[in-house]
C-alpha atoms as a PDB file:
ATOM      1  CA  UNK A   1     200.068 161.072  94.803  1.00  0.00           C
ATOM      2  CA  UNK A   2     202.812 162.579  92.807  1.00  0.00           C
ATOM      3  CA  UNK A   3     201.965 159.434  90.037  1.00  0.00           C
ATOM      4  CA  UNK A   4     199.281 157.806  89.726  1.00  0.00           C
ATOM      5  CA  UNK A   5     199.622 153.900  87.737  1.00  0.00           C
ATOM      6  CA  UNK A   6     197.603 151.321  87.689  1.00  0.00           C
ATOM      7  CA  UNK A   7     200.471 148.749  87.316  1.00  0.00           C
ATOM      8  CA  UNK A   8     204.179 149.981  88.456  1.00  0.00           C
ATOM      9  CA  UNK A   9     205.852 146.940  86.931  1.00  0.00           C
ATOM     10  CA  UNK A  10     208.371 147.528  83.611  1.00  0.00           C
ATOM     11  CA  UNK A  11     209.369 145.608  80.934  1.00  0.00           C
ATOM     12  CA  UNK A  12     212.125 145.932  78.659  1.00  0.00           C
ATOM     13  CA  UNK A  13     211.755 145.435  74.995  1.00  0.00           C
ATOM     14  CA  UNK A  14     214.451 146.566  72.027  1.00  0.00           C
ATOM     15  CA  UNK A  15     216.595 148.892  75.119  1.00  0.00           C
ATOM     16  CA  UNK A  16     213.409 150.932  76.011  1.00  0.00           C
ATOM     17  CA  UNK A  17     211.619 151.386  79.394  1.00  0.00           C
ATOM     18  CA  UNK A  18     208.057 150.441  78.884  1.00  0.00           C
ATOM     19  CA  UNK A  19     205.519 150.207  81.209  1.00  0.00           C
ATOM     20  CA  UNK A  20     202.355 148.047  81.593  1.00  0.00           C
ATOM     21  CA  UNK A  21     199.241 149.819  81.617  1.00  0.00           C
ATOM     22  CA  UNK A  22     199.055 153.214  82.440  1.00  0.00           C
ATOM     23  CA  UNK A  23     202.811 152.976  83.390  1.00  0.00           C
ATOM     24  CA  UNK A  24     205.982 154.888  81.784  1.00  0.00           C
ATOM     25  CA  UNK A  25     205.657 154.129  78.024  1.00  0.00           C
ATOM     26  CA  UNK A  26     208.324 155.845  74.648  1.00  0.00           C
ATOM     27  CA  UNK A  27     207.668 159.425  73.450  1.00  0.00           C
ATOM     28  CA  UNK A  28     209.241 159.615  70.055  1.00  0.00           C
ATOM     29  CA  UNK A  29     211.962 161.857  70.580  1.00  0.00           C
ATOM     30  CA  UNK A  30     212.076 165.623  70.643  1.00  0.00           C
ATOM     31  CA  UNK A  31     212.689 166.805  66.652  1.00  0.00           C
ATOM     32  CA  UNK A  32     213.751 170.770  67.327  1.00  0.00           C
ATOM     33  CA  UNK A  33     216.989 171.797  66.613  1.00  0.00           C
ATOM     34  CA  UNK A  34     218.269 172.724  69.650  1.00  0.00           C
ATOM     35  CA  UNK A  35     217.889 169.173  71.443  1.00  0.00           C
ATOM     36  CA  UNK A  36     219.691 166.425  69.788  1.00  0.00           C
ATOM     37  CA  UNK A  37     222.731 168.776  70.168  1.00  0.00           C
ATOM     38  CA  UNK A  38     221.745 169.205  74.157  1.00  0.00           C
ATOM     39  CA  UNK A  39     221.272 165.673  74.364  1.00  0.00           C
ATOM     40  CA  UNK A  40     224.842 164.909  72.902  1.00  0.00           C
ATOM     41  CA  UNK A  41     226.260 166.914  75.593  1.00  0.00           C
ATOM     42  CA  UNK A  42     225.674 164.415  78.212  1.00  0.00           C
ATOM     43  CA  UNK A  43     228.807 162.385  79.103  1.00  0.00           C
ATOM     44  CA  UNK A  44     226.796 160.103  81.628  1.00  0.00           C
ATOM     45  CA  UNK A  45     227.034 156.467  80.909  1.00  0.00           C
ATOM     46  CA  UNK A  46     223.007 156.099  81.457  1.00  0.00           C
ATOM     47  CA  UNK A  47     220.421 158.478  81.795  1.00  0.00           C
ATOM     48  CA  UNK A  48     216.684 158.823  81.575  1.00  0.00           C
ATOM     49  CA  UNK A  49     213.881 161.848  81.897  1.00  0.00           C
ATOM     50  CA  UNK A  50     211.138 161.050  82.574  1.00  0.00           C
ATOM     51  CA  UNK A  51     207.437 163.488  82.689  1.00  0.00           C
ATOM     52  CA  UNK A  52     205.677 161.865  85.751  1.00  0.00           C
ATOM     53  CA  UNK A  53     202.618 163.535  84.871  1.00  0.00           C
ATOM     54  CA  UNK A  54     202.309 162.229  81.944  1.00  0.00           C
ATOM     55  CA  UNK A  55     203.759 158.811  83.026  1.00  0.00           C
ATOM     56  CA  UNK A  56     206.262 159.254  80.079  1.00  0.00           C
ATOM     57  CA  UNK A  57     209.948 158.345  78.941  1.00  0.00           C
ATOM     58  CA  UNK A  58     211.363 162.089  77.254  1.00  0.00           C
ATOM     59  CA  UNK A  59     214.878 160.432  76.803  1.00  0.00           C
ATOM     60  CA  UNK A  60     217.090 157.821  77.393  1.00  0.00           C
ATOM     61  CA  UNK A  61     220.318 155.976  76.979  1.00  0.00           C
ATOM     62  CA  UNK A  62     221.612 152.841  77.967  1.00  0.00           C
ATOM     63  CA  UNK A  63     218.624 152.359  80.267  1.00  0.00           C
ATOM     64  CA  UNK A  64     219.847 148.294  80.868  1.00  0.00           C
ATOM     65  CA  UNK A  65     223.568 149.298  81.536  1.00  0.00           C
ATOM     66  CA  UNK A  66     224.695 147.597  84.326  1.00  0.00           C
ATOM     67  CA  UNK A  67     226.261 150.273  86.883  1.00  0.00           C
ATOM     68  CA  UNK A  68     228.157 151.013  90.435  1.00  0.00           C
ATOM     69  CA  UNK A  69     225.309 153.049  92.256  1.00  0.00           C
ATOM     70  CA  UNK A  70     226.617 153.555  95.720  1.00  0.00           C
ATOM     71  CA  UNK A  71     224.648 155.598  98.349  1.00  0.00           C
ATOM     72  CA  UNK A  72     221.707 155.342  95.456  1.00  0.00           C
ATOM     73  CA  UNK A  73     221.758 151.984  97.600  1.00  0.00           C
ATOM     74  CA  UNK A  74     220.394 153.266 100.304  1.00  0.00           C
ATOM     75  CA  UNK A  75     216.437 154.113  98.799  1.00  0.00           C
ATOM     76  CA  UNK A  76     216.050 150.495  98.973  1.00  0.00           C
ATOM     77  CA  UNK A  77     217.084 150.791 102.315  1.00  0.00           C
ATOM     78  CA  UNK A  78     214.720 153.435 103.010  1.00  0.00           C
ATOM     79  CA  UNK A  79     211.969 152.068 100.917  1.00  0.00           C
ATOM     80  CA  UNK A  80     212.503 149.008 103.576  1.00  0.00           C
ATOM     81  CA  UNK A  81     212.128 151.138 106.420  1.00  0.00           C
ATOM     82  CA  UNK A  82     209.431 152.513 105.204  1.00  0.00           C
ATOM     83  CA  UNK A  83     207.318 149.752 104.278  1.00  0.00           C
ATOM     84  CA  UNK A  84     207.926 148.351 108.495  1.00  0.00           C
ATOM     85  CA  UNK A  85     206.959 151.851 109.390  1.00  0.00           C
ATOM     86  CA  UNK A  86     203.080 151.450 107.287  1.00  0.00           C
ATOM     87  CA  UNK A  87     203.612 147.617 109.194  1.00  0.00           C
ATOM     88  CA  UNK A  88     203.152 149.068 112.775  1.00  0.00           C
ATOM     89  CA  UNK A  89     206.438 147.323 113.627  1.00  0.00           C
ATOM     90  CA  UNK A  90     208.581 150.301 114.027  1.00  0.00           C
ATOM     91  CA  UNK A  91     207.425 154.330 114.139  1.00  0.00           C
ATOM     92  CA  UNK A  92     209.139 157.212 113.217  1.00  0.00           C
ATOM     93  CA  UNK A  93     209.035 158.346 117.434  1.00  0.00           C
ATOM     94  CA  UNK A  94     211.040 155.533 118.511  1.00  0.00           C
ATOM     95  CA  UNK A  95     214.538 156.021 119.997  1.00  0.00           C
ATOM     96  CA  UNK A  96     217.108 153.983 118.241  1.00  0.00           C
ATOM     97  CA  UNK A  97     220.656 153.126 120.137  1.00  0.00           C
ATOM     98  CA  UNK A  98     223.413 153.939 117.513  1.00  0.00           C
ATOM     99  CA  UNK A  99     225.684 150.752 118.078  1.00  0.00           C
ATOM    100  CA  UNK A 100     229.231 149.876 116.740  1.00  0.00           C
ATOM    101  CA  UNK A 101     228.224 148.116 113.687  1.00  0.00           C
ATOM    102  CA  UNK A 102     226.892 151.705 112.592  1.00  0.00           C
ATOM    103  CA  UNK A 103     229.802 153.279 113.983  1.00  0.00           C
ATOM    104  CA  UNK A 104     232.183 151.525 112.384  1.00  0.00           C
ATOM    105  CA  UNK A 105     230.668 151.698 108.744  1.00  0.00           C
ATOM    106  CA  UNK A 106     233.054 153.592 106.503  1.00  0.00           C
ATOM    107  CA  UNK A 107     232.584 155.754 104.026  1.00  0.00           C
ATOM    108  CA  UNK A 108     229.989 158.945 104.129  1.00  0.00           C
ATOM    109  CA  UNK A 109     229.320 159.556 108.142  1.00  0.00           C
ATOM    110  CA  UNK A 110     226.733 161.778 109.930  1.00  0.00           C
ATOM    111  CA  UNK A 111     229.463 161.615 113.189  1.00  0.00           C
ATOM    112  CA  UNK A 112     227.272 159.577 115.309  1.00  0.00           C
ATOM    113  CA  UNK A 113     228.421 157.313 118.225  1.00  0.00           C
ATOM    114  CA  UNK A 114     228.332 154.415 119.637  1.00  0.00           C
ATOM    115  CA  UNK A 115     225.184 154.638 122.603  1.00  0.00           C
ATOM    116  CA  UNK A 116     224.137 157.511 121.169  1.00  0.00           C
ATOM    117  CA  UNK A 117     220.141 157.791 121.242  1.00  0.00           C
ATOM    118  CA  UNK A 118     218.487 159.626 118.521  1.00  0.00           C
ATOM    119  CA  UNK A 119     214.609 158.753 116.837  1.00  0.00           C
ATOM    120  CA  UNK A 120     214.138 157.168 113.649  1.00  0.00           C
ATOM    121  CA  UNK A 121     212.722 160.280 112.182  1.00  0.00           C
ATOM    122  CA  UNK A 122     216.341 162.252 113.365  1.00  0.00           C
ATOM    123  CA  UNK A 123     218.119 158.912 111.334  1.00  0.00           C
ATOM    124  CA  UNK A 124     216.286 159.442 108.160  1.00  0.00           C
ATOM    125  CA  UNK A 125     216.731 163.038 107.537  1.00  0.00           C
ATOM    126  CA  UNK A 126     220.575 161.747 108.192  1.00  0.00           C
ATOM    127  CA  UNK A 127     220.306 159.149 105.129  1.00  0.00           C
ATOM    128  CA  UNK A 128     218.363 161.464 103.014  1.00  0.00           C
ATOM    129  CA  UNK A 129     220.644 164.830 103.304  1.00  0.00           C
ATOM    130  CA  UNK A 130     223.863 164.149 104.171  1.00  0.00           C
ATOM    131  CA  UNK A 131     223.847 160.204 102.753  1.00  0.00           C
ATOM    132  CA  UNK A 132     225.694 159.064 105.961  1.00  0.00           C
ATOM    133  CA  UNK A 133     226.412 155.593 106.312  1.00  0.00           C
ATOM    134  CA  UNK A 134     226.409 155.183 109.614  1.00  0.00           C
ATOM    135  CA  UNK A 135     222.555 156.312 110.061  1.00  0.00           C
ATOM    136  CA  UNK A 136     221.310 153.674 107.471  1.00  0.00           C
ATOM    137  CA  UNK A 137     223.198 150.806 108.901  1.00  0.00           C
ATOM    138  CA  UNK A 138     221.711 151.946 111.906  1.00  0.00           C
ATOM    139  CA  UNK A 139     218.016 151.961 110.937  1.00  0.00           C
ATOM    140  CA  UNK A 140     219.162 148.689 109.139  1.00  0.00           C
ATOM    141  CA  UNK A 141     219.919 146.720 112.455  1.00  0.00           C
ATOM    142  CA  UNK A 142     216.723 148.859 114.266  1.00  0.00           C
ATOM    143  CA  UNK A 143     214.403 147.726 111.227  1.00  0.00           C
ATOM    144  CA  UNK A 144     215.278 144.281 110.446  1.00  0.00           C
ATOM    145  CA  UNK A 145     217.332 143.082 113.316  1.00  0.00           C
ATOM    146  CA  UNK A 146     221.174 143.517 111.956  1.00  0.00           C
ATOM    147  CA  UNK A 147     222.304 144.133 108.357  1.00  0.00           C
ATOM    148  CA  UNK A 148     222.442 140.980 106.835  1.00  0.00           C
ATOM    149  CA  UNK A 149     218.944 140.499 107.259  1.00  0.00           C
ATOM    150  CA  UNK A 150     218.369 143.763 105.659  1.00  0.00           C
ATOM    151  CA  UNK A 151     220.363 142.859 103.321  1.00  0.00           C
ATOM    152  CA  UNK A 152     218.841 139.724 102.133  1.00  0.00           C
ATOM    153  CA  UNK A 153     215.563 141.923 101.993  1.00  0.00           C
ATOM    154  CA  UNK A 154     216.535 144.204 100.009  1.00  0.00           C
ATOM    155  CA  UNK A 155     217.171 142.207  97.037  1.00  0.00           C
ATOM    156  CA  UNK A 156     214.749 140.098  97.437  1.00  0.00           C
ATOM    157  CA  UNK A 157     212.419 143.111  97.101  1.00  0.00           C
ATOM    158  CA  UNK A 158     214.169 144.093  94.056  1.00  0.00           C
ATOM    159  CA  UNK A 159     213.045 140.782  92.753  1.00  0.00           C
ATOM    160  CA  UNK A 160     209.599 141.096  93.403  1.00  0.00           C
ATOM    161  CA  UNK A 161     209.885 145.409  91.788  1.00  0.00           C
ATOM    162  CA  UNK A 162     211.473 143.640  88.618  1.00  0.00           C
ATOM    163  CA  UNK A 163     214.737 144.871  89.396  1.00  0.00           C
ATOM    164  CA  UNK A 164     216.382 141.984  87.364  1.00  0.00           C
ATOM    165  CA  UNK A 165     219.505 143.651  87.133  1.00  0.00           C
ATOM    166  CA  UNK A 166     219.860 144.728  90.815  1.00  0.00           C
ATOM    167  CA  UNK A 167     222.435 143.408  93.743  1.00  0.00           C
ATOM    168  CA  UNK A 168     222.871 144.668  96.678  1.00  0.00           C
ATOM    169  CA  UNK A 169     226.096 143.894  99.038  1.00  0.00           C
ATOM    170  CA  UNK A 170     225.427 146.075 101.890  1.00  0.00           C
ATOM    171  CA  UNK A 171     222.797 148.900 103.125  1.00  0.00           C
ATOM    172  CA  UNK A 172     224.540 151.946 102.268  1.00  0.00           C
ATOM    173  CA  UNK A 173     226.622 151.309  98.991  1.00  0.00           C
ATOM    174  CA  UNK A 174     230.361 151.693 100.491  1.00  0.00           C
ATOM    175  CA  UNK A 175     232.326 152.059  97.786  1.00  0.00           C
ATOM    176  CA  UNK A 176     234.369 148.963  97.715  1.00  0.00           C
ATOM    177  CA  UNK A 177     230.790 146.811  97.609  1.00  0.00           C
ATOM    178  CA  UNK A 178     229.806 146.375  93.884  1.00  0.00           C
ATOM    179  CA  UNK A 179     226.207 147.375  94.515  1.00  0.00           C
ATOM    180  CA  UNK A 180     225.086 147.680  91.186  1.00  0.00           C
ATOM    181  CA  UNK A 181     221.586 148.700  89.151  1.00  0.00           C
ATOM    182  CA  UNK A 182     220.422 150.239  85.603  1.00  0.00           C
ATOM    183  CA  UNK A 183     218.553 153.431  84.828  1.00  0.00           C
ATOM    184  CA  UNK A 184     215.425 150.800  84.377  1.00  0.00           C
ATOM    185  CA  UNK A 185     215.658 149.428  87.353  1.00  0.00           C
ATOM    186  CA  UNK A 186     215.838 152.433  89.627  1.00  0.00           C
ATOM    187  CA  UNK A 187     213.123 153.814  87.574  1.00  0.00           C
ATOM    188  CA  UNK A 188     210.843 151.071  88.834  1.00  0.00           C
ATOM    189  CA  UNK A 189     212.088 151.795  92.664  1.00  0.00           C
ATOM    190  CA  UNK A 190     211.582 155.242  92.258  1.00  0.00           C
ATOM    191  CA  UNK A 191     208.109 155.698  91.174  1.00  0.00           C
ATOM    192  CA  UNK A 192     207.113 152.627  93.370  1.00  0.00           C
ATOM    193  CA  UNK A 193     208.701 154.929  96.356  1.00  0.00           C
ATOM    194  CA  UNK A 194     206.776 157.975  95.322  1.00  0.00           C
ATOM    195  CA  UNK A 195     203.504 156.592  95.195  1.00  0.00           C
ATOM    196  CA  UNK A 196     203.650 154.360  98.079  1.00  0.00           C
ATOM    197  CA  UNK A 197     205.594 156.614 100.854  1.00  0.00           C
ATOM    198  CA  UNK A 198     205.433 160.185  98.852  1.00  0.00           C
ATOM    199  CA  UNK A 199     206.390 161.780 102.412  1.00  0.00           C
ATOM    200  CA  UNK A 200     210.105 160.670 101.238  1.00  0.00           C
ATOM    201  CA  UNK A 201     210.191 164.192  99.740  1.00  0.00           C
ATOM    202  CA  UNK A 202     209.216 165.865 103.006  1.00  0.00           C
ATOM    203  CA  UNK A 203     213.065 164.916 103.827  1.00  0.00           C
ATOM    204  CA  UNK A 204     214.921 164.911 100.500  1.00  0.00           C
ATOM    205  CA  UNK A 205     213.286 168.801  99.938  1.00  0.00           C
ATOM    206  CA  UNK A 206     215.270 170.535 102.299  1.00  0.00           C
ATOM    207  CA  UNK A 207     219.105 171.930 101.488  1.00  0.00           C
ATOM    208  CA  UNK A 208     219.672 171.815 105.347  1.00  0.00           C
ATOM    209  CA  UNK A 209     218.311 170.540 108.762  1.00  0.00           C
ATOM    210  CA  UNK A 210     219.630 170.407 112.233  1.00  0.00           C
ATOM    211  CA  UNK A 211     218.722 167.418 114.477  1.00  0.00           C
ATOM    212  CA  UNK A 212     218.965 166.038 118.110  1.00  0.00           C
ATOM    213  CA  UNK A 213     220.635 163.398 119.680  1.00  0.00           C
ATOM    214  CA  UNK A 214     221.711 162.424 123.184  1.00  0.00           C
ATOM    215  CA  UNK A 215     225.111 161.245 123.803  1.00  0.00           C
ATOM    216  CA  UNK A 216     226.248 160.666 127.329  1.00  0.00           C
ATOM    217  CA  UNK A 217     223.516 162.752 128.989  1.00  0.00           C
ATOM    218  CA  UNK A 218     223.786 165.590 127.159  1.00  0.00           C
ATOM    219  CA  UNK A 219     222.091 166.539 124.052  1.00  0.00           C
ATOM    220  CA  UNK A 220     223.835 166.715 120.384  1.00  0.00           C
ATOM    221  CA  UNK A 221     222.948 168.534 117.435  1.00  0.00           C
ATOM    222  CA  UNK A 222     223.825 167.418 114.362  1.00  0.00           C
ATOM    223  CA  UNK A 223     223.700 169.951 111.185  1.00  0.00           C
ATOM    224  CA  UNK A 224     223.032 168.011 107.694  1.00  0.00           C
ATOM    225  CA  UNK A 225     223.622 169.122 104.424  1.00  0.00           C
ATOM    226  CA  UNK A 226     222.167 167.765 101.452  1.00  0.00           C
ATOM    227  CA  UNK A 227     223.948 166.672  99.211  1.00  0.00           C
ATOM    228  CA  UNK A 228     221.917 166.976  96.222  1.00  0.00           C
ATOM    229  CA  UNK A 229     223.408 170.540  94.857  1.00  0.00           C
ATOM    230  CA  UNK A 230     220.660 171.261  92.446  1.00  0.00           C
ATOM    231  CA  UNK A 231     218.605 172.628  95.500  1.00  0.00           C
ATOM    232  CA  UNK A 232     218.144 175.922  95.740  1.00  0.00           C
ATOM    233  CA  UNK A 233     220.251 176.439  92.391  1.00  0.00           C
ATOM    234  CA  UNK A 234     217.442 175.041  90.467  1.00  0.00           C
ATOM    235  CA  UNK A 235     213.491 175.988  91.275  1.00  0.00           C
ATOM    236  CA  UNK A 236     211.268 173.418  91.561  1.00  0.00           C
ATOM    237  CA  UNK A 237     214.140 170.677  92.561  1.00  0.00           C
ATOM    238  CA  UNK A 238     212.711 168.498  95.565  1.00  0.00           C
ATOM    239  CA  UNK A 239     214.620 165.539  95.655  1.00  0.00           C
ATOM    240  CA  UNK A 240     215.833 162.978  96.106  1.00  0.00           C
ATOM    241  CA  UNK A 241     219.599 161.030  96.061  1.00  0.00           C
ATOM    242  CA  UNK A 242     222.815 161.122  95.065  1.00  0.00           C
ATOM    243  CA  UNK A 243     225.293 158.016  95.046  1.00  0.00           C
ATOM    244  CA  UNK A 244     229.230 157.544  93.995  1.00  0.00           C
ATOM    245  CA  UNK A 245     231.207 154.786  93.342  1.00  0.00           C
ATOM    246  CA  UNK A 246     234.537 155.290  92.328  1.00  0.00           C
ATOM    247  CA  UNK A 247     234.766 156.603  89.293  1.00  0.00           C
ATOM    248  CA  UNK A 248     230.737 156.722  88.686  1.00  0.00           C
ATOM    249  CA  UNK A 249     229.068 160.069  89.976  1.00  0.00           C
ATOM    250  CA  UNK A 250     225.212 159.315  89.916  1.00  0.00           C
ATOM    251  CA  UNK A 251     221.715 161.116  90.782  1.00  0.00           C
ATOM    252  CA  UNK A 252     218.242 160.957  90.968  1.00  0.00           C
ATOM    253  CA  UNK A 253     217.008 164.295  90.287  1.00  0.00           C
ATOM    254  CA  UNK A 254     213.077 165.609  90.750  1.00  0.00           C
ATOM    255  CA  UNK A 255     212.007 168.692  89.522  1.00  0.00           C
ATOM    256  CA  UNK A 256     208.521 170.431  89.812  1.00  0.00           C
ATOM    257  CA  UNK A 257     207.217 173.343  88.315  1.00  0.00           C
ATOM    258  CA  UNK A 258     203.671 174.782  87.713  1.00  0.00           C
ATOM    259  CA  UNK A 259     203.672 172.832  84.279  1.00  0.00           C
ATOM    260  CA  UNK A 260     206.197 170.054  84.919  1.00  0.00           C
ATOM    261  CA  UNK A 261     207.045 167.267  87.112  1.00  0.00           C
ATOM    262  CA  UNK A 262     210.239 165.512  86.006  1.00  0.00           C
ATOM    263  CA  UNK A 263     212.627 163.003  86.719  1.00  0.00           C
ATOM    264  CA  UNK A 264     215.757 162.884  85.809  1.00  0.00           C
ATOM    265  CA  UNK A 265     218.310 159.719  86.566  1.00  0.00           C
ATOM    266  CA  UNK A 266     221.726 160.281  85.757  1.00  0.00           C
ATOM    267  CA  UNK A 267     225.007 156.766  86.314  1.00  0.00           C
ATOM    268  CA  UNK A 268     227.940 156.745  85.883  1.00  0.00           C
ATOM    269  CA  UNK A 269     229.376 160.014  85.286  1.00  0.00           C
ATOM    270  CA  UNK A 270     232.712 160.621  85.130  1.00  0.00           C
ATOM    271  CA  UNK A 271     232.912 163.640  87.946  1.00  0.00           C
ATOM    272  CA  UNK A 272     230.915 165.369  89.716  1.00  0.00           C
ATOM    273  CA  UNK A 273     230.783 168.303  87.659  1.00  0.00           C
ATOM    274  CA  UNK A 274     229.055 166.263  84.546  1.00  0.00           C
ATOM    275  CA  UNK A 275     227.140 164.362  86.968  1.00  0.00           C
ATOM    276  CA  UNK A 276     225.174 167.935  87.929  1.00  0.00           C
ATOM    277  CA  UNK A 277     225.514 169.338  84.346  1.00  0.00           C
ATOM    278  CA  UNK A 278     223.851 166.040  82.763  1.00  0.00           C
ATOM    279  CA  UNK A 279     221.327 166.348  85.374  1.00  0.00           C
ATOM    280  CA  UNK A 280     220.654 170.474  85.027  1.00  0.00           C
ATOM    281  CA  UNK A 281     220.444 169.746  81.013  1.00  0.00           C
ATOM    282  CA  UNK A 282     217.954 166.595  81.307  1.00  0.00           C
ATOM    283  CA  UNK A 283     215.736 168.592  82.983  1.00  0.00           C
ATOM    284  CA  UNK A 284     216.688 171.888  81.568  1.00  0.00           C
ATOM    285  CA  UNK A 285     215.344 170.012  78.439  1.00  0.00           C
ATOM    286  CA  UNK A 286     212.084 169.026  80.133  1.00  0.00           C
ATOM    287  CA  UNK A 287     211.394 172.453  81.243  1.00  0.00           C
ATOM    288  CA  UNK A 288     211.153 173.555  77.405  1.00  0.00           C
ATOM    289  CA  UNK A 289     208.998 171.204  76.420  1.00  0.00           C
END
């Protein structure tokens, strides 16, 4: 276990994540010099680090803020899949049939075509690199029958996280949907990810992959690119998402060392540039500690 709590579920009291039990609770903020000016250098609209080890909050702001998330959508998604895979109802072997409801999703796109047979495994490593939108509302439809139903799952199961400020309007956060969470709220999704299905990193830890597919008869590869830039600029970076919406550039950002494991969750940035630069300085900042 990358974290291990006794009770996952958050509260919020006075604009601070807290944590029941052995959960995330406040570390009184850094005092040297240096940091308050670091910290004033990050144009985010919301942001949190947090020390997983030591199942502490390092710094925060705006943790309730209410925020366009886009493909940050999609580790609910996952976290779905996921949860049917521990089920027995689906397995990560089984051959999925791209149809045209994936197809035809727009945004982000790993390529993929309609009849096109490719495993569940080949779909995820599609989602978690390249954040195509087409692979999720595939596994969508092959998990839970078509996307509505998915759908409806998904925020039901941010109801019973304690996502109170979570709505999802599709599987894959296309940018016109107003998919929207808070720094809390994807706190409690995270961690409640990384202890239940940790092997989510096994995917979201690799800069690059090549996959398989058949189309037609003949067999496809498909060469993904994660989209998370901090890896391989940045030792100890391992995961795990990236979402835009418009005009908000957001992250999820993990970051393990020999002394640190970190987490840092950067919305609504206004680029991409700050979006990586908030990120690098959050845990930049941990790293000192």
């Amino acid at each position: 276990m990358l974290i291990k709590l006794k009770n996952k579920r958050a509260l919020i009291s006075g604009g601070t994540i807290l944590a029941v039990a052995v959960s995330i609770t406040v570390a009184t903020l850094l005092t040297r010099r240096n940091e308050p000016a670091i910290v004033s250098q990050i144009a985010a609209a919301a942001y949190v680090l947090i020390d997983l080890d030591a199942g502490k909050t390092l710094y925060e702001s705006e943790p309730n803020k209410s925020i366009k998330i886009g493909s940050l959508t999609k580790l609910m998604s996952v976290y779905i899949c996921f949860q049917e895979i521990e089920h027995g109802n689906i397995s990560l072997d089984d051959t999925v049939i791209i149809s045209s409801a994936a197809v035809s999703k727009p945004g982000p796109t790993n390529n993929l075509k309609e009849g096109m047979e490719i495993t569940l495994d080949s779909l995820l490593h599609c989602v978690l690199l390249s954040s195509g939108n087409d692979a999720i509302t595939a596994i969508s439809v092959f998990a839970c029958g078509d996307e509505l139903t998915m759908v409806e799952r998904m925020n039901r199961t941010a109801i019973e996280l304690g996502m109170s400020s979570t709505g999802y309007i599709d599987c894959s956060g296309v940018n016109t949907f107003d998919n929207r969470s808070t720094v809390h709220d994807l706190t409690l999704l995270v961690l409640e990810i990384l202890e239940k299905y940790p092997q989510i990193t096994n995917y979201t830890k690799l800069r690059e992959a090549t996959v398989e597919s058949v189309y037609n008869g003949d067999v496809v590869e498909l060469v993904l690119h994660n989209t998370n830039v901090l890896l391989g600029t940045m030792d100890g970076v391992y995961g795990l998402k990236t979402g835009t919406a418009e005009a908000s550039y957001n992250a999820i950002v993990l970051l393990k060392d020999g002394a640190h494991d970190l987490m840092a969750i950067v919305l609504g940035a206004p680029n991409n540039f700050i979006r990586w630069d908030s990120a690098k300085k959050l845990l930049t900042l941990g790293i000192s500690r």
